[in-house]
Each structure stands twice: as structure tokens, then as C-alpha cells.
Protein backbone atom coordinates (compact mmCIF):
# COMPACT_ATOMS: atom_id res chain seq x y z
CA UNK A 1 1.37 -8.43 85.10
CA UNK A 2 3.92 -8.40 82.23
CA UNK A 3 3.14 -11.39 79.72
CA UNK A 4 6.41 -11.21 77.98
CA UNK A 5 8.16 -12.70 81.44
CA UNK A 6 5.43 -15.52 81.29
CA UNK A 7 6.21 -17.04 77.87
CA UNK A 8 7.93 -20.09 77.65
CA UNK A 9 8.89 -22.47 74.51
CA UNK A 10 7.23 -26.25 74.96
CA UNK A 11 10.55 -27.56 75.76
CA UNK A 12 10.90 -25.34 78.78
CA UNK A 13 7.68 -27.13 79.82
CA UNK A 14 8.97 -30.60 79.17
CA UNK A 15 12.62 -29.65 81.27
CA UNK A 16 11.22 -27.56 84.37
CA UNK A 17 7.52 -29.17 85.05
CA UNK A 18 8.04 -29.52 88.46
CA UNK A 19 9.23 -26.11 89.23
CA UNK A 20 6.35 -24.30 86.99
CA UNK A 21 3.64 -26.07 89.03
CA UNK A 22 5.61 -24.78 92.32
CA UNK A 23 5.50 -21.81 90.95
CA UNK A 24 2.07 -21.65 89.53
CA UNK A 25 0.88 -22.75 92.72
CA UNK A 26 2.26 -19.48 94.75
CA UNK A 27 1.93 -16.83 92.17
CA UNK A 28 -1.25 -15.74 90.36
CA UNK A 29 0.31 -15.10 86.87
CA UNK A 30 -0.18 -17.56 84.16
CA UNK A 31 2.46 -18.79 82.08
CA UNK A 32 2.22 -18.95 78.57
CA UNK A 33 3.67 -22.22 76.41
CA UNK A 34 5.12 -21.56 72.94
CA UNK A 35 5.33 -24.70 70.52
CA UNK A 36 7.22 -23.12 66.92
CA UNK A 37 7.01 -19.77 67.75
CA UNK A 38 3.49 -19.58 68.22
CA UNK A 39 1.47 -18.93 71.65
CA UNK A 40 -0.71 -22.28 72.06
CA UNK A 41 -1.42 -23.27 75.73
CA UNK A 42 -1.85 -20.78 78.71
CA UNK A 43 -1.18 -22.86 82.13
CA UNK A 44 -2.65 -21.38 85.56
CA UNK A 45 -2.95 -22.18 88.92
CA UNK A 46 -5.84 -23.37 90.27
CA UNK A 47 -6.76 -20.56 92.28
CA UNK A 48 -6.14 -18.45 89.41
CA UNK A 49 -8.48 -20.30 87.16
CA UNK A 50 -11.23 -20.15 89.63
CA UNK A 51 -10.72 -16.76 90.49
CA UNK A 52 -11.03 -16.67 86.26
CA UNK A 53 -13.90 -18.82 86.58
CA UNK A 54 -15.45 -16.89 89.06
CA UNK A 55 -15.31 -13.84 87.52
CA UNK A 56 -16.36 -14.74 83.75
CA UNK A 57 -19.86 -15.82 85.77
CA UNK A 58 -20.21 -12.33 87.34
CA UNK A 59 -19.53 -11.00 83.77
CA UNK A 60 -22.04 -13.06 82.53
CA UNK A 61 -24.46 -11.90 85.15
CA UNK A 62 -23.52 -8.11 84.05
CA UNK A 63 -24.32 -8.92 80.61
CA UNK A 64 -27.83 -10.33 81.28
CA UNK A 65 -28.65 -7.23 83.35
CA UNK A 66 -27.47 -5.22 80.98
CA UNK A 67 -29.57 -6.72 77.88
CA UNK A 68 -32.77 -6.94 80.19
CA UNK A 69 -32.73 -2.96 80.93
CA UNK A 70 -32.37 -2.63 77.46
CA UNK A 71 -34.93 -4.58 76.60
CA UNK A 72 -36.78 -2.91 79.24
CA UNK A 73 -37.36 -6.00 81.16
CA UNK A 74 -37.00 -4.47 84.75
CA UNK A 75 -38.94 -2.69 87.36
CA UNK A 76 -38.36 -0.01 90.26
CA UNK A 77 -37.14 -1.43 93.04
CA UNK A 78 -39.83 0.46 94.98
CA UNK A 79 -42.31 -1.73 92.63
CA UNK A 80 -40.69 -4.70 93.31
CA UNK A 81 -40.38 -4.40 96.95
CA UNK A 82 -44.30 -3.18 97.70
CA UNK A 83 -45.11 -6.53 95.35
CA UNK A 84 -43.10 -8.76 97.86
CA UNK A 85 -44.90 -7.19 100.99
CA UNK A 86 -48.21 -7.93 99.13
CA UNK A 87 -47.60 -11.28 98.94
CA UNK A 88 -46.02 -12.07 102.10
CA UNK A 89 -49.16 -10.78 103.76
CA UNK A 90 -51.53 -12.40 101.81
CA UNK A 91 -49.58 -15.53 102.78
């Protein structure tokens, strides 16, 4: 995805709504909105910003993984799967 296609001034905003949210709506790529030169507002389409949604949560998820090996906070999966039979058959 090239950003440089995807930046548009405010006033592009304010003369072609209807056509960015057409467009928005059938392409993934977010457009960016310039007010005075300066980046300020990124617009997406819905399915892109759950798709973005959906995938800062799985990064998340990495992240906490990630700090609980470190911290040492895990166990073989061999451990963790003869402590499971244990207590299914003691149930």
C-alpha cells in the first residue's frame, strides 16, 4: 500500500464525502486527511478497522506471552497436559 496516493487535504473531504466512503467501503486502504499541511485524521473502512482491531488484540496476546516466558511464568506442555488428566479423573 502506497500512503502518498491516500493523502488528501480536509477540503477534499468536505467536496468528495460520498465517493470516499464508496470507496472506503470496497478497498482496504485508509485514506489519510491533511488540514494545513499537516497529517491529522486517518479514515478507514469498517472492515479495515476491525481487521485493525482484530489484530492489535492478537498483538496484545503476543506480548503477554512473551513477558510471561520471560518472567518464567510458563510450564511444559507435557506438565500441563498430565495436570489436566489428573484432574479430570479425579472428577
Amino acid at each position: 500500500m502506497k500512503l502518498s496516493s491516500q493523502i488528501k487535504p480536509i477540503s477534499y473531504l468536505k467536496a468528495h464525502a460520498a465517493e470516499i466512503v464508496r470507496k472506503l467501503g470496497e478497498h482496504q486502504e485508509p485514506l489519510i486527511i491533511t488540514q494545513n499541511g499537516e497529517a491529522k485524521v486517518v479514515i478507514q473502512g469498517i472492515e479495515s478497522y476491525e481487521q485493525t482491531l482484530e489484530t492489535m488484540a492478537l498483538l496484545k496476546i503476543l506480548a503477554i506471552g512473551m513477558r510471561q516466558i520471560e518472567e518464567g511464568k510458563v510450564l511444559p506442555a507435557v506438565d500441563v497436559i498430565k495436570r489436566l488428566r489428573e484432574q479430570r479423573e479425579d472428577h
